[in-house]
N, C-alpha and C. Protein backbone atom coordinates (compact mmCIF):
# COMPACT_ATOMS: atom_id res chain seq x y z
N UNK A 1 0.84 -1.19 0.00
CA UNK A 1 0.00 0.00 0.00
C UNK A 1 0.88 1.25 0.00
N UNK A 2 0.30 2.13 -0.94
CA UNK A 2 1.44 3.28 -0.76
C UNK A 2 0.51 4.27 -0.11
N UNK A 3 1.79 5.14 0.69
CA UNK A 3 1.78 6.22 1.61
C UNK A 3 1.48 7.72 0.60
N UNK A 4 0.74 8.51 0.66
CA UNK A 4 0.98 9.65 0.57
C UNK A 4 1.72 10.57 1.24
N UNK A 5 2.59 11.12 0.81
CA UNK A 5 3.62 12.25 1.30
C UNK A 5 2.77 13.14 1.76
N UNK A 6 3.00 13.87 3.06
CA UNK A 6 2.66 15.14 3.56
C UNK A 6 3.34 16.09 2.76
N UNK A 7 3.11 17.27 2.53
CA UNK A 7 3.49 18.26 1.62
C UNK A 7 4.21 19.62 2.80
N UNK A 8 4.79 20.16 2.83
CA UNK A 8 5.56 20.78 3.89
C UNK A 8 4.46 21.90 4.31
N UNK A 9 3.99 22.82 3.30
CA UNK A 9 3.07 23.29 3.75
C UNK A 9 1.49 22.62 5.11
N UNK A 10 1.24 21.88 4.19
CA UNK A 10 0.09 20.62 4.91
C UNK A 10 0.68 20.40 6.61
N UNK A 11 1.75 20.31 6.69
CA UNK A 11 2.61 20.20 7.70
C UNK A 11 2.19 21.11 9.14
N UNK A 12 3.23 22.31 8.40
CA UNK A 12 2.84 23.29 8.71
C UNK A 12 2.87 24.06 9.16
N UNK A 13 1.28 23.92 8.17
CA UNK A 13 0.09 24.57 8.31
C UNK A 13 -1.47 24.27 8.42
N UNK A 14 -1.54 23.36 9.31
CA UNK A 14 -2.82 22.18 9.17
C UNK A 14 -3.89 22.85 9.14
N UNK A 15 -4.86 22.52 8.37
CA UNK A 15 -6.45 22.78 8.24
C UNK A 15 -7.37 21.84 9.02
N UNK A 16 -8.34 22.59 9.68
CA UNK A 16 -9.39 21.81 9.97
C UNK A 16 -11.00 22.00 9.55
N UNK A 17 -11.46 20.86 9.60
CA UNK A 17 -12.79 20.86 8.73
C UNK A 17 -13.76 22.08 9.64
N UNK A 18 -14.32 22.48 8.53
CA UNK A 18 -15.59 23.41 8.95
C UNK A 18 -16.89 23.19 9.46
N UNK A 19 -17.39 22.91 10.50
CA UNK A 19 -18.45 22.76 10.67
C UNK A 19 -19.90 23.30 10.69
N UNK A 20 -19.86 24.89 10.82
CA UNK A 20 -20.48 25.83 10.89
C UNK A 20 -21.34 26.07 9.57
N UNK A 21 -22.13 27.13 9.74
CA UNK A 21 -23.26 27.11 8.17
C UNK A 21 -22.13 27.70 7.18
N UNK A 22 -22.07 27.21 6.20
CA UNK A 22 -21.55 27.44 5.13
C UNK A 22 -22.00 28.27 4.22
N UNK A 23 -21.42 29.25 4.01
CA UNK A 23 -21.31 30.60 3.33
C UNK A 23 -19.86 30.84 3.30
N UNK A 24 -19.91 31.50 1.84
CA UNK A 24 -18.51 32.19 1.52
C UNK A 24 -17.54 32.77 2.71
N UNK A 25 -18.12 33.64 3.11
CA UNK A 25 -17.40 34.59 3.99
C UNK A 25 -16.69 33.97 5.20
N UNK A 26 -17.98 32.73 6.33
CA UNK A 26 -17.88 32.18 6.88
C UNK A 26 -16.55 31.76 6.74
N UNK A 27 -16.66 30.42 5.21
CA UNK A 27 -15.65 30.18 5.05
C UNK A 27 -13.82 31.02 5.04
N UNK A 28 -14.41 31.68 4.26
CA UNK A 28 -13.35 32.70 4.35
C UNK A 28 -12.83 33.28 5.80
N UNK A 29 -13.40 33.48 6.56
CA UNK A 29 -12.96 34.09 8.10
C UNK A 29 -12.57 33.14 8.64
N UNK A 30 -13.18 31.58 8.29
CA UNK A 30 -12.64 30.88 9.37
C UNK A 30 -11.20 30.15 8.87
N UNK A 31 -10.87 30.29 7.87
CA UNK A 31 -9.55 30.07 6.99
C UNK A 31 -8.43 30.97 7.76
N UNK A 32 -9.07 32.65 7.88
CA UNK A 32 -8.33 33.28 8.63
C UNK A 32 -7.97 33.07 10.02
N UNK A 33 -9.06 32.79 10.32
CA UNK A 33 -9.14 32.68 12.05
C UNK A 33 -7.79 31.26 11.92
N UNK A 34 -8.14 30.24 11.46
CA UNK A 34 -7.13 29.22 11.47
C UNK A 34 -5.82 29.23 11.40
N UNK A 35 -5.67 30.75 10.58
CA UNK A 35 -4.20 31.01 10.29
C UNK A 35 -3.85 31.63 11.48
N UNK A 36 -4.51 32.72 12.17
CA UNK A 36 -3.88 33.37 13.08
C UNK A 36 -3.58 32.43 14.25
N UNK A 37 -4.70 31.06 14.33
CA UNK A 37 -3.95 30.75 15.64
C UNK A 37 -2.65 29.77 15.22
N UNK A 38 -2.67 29.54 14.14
CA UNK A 38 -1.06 28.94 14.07
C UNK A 38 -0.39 30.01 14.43
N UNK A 39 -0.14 30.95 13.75
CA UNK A 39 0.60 32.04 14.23
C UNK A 39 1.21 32.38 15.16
N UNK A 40 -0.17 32.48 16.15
CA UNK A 40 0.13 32.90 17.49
C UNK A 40 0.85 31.44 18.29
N UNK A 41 0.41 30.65 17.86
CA UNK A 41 0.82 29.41 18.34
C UNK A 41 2.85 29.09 18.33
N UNK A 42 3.43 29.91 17.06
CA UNK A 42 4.57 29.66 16.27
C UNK A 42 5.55 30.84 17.00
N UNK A 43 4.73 32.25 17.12
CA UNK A 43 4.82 33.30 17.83
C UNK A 43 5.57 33.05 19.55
N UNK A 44 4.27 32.40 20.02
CA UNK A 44 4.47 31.79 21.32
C UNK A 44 5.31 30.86 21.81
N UNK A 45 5.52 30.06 21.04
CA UNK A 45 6.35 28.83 20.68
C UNK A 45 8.40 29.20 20.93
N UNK A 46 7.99 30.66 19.73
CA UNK A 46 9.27 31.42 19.75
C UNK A 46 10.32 31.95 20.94
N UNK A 47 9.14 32.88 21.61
CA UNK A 47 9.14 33.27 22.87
C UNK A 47 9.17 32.48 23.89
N UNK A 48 8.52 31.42 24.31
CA UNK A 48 8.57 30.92 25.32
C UNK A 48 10.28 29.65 24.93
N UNK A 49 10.84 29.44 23.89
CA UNK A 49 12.09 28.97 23.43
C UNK A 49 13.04 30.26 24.00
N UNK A 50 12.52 31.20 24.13
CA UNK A 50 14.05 32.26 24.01
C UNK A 50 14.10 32.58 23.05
N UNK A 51 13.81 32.30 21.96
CA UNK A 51 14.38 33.21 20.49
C UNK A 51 13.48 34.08 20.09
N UNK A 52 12.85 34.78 20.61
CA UNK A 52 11.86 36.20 20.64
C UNK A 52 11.94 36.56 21.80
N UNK A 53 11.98 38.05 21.62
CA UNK A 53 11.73 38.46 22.81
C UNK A 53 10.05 39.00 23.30
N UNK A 54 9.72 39.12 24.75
CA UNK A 54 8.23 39.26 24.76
C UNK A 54 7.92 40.33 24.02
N UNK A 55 8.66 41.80 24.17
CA UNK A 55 7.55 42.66 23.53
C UNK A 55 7.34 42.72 22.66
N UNK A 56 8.68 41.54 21.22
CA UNK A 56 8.19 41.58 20.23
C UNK A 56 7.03 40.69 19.67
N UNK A 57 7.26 39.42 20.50
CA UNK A 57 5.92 38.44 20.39
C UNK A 57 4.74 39.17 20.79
N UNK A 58 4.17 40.32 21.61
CA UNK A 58 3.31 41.08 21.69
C UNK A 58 2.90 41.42 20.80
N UNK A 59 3.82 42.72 19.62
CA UNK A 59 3.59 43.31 18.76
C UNK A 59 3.31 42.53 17.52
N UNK A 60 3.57 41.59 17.55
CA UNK A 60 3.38 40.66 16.46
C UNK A 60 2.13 40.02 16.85
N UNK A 61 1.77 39.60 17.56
CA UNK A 61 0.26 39.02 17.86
C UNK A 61 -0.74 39.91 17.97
N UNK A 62 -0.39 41.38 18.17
CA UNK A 62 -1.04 42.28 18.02
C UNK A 62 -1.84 42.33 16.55
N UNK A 63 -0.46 42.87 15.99
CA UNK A 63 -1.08 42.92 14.28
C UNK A 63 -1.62 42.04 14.15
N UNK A 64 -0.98 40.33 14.53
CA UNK A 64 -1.98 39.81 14.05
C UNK A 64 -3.43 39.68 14.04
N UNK A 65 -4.10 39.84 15.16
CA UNK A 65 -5.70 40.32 15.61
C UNK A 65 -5.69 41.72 14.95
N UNK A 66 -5.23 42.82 14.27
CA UNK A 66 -5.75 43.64 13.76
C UNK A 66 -5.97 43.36 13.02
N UNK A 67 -5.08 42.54 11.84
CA UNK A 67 -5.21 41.32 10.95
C UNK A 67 -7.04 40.77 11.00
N UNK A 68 -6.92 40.05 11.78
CA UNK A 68 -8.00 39.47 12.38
C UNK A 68 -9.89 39.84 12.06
N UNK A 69 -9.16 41.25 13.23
CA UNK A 69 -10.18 42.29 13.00
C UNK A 69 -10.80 42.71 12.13
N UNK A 70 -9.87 43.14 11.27
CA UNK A 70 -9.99 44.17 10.15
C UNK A 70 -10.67 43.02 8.78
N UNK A 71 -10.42 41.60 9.16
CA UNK A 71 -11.12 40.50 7.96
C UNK A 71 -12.47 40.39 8.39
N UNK A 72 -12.69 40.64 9.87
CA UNK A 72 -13.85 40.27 10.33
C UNK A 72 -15.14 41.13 10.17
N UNK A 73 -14.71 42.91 10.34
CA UNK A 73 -15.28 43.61 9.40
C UNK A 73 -15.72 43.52 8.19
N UNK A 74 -14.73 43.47 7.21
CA UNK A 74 -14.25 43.56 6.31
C UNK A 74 -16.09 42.53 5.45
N UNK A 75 -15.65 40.85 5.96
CA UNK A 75 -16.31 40.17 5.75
C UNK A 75 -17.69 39.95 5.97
N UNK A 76 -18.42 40.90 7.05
CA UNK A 76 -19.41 41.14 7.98
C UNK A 76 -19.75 40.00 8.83
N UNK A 77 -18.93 39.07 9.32
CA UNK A 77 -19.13 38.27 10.58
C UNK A 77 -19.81 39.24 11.77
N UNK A 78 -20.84 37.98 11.62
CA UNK A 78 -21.70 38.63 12.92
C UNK A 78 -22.51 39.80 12.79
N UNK A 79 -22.80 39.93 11.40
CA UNK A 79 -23.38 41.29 11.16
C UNK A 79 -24.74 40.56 10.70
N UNK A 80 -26.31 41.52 11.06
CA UNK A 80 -27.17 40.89 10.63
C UNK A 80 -27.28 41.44 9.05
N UNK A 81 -28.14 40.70 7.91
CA UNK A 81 -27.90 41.39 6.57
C UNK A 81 -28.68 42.62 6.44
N UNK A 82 -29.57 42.16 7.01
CA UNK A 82 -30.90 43.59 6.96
C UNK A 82 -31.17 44.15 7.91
N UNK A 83 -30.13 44.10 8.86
CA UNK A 83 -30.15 45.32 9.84
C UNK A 83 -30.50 46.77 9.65
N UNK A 84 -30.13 47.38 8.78
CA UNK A 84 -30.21 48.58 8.38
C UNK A 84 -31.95 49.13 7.98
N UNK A 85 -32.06 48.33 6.75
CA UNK A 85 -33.36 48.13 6.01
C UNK A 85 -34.21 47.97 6.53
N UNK A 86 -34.89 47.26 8.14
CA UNK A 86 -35.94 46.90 8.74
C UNK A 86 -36.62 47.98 8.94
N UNK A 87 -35.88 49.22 9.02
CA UNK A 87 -37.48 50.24 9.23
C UNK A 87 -37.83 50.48 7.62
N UNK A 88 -37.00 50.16 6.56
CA UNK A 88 -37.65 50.71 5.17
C UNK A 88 -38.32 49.33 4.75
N UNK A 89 -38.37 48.20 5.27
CA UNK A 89 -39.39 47.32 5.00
C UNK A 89 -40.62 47.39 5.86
N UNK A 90 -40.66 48.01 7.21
CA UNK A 90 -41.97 48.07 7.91
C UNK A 90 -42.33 49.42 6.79
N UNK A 91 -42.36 50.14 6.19
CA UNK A 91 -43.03 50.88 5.92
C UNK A 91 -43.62 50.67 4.29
């Protein structure tokens, strides 16, 4: 039986399945969200080794949640669609 090779990326950078309602965006944020916690994970990893120092592992996990942030906007997570519109449909 042959083995498939892990691919270095795949490695990593592991994905996990989505469970949530499926929509684009969803998808899309939670791709992000996945990345940042490797990140922070690789970040932390750094730092708590000694080879970062804290305030830069700070500033770097920082951006990264502005990162974060700014997709989560961006994408309207958590936003209702017709929020706005409900008083121009009661009328």
């Amino acid at each position: 039986m042959e083995k498939e090779m892990m691919s270095k990326d795949d490695f990593l950078y592991p994905r996990g399945r989505y469970y949530g309602q499926v929509k684009p965006e969803n998808l899309v944020f939670n791709s992000n969200l996945q990345e940042f916690a490797q990140r922070v994970s690789y970040i932390c990893n750094l730092e708590t080794g000694g080879k970062m120092p804290p305030d830069e592992a700070y500033k770097q996990i920082k951006a990264l949640w502005k990162q974060l942030k700014r997709s989560k906007k961006q994408l309207k997570i958590g936003q209702e669609p017709f929020q706005n519109n409900s008083s121009e449909a009661d009328e």
